[in-house]
Protein backbone atom coordinates (compact mmCIF):
# COMPACT_ATOMS: atom_id res chain seq x y z
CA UNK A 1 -12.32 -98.89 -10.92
CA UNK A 2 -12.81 -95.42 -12.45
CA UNK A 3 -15.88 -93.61 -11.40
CA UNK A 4 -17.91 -92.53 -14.82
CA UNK A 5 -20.28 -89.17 -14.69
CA UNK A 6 -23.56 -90.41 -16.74
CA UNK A 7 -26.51 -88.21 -16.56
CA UNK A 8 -28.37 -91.76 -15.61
CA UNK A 9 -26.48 -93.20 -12.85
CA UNK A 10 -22.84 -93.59 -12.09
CA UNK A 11 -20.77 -96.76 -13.74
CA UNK A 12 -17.50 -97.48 -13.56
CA UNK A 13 -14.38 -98.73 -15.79
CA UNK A 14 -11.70 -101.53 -14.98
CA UNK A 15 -8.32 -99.15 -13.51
CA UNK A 16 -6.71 -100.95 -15.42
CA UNK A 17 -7.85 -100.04 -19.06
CA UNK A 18 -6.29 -97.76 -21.17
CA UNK A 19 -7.56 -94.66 -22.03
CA UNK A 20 -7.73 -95.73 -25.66
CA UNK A 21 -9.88 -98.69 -23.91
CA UNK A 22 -11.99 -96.81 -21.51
CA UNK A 23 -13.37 -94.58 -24.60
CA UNK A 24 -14.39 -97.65 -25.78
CA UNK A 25 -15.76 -99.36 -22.81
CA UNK A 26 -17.74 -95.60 -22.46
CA UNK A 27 -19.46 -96.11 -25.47
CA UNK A 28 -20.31 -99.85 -24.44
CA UNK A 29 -21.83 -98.55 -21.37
CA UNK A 30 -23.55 -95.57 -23.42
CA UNK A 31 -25.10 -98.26 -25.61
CA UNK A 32 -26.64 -99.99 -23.30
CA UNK A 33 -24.28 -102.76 -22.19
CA UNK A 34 -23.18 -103.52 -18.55
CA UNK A 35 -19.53 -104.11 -16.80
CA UNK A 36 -20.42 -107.20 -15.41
CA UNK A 37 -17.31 -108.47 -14.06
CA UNK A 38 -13.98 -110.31 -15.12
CA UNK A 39 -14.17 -113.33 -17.40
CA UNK A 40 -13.63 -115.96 -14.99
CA UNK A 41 -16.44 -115.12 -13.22
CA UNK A 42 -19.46 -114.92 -16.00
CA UNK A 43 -20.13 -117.79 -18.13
CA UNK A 44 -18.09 -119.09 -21.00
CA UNK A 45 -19.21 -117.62 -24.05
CA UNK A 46 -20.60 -120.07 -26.65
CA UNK A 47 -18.88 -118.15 -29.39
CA UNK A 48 -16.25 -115.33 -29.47
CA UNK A 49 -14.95 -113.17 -31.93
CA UNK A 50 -12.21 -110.89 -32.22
CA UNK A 51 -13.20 -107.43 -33.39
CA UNK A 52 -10.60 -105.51 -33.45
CA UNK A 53 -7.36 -104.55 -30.70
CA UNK A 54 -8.23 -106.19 -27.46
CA UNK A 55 -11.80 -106.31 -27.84
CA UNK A 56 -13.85 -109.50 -28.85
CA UNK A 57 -17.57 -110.11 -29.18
CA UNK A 58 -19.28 -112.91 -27.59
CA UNK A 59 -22.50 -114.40 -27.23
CA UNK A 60 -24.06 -117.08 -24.59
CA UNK A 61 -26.81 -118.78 -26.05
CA UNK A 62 -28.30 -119.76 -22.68
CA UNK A 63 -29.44 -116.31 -21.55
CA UNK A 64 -29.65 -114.60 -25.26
CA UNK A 65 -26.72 -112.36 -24.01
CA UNK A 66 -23.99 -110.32 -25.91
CA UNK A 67 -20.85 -109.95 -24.32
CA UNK A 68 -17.93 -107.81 -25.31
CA UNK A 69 -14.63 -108.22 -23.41
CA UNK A 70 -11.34 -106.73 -23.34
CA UNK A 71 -8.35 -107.75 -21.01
CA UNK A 72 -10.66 -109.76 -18.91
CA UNK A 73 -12.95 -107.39 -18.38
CA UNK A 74 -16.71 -108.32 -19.52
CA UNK A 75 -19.50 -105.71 -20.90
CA UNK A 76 -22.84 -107.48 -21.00
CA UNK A 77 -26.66 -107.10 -23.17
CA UNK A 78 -29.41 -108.59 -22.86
CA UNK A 79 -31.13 -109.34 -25.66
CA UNK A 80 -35.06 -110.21 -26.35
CA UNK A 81 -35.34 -112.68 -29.17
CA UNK A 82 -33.06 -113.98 -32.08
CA UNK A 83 -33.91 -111.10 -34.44
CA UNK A 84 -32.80 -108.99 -31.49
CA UNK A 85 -29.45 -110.50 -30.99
CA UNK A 86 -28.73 -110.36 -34.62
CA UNK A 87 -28.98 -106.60 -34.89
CA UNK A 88 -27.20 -105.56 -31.92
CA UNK A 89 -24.31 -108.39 -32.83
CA UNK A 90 -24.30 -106.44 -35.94
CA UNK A 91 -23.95 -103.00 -34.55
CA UNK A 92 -21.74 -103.88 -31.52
CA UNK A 93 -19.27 -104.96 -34.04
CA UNK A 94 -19.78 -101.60 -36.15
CA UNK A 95 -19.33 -99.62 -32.70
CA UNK A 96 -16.30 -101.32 -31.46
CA UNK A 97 -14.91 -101.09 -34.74
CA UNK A 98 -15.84 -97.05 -35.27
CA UNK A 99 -14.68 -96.05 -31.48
CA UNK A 100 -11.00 -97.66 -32.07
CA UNK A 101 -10.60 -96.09 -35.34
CA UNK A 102 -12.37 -92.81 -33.87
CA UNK A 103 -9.79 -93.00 -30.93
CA UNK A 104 -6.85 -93.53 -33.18
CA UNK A 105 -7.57 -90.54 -35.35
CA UNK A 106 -8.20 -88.13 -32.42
CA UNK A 107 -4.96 -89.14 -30.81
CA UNK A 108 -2.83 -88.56 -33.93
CA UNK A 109 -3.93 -85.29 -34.65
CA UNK A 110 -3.45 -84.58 -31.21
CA UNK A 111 0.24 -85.74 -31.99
CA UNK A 112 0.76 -83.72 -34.94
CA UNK A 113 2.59 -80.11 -34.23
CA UNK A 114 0.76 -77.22 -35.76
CA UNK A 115 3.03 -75.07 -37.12
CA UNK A 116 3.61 -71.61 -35.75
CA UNK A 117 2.81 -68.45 -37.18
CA UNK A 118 5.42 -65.59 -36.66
């Protein structure tokens, strides 16, 4: 795992996510969501979507949870009510979503060649 400076308290990232992934996992973990361990040791979600790359949204209806996972790795939110889980289902998708195609465009212009000036 890779340790994670928060102002809060320290979290860390699966070693073996990307760094494309571990931006995203970061802003999981900035949101409010929880690494909670590898898929085959949480509960199978009652739903799961894919949202984009690796990640996928998920929800278990027994505990109100969200759950966002990427290469076995699960991120997890409580959430208090229905109305509750609607909204942050909504947004979690928006973030995930946002941070890929955030993380894409910083890399290519980080790709691109300036040109010089004589």
């Amino acid at each position: 795992m890779k340790d994670i400076e928060y102002p809060d308290k320290p979290r860390s990232l699966p070693c073996w996510f990307s760094p494309k992934d571990s931006y995203v996992a970061s802003a999981l973990l900035s949101d409010g969501f929880e690494f909670i361990g590898l898929l085959e040791d949480v509960e199978t979600p009652d739903y799961l979507e894919l949202v984009m790359g690796n990640w996928s949204l998920g929800s278990i209806c027994s505990v109100n949870e969200l759950v966002a996972i990427c290469d076995g790795a699960v991120f997890s939110l409580d959430c208090v009510g229905e109305a509750d889980h609607e909204l942050r289902w909504s947004n979690t998708k928006k973030l995930l979503r946002q941070k890929l195609r955030t993380y894409k465009l910083k890399t290519s212009k980080l790709n691109t060649v300036s040109p010089t000036h004589d």
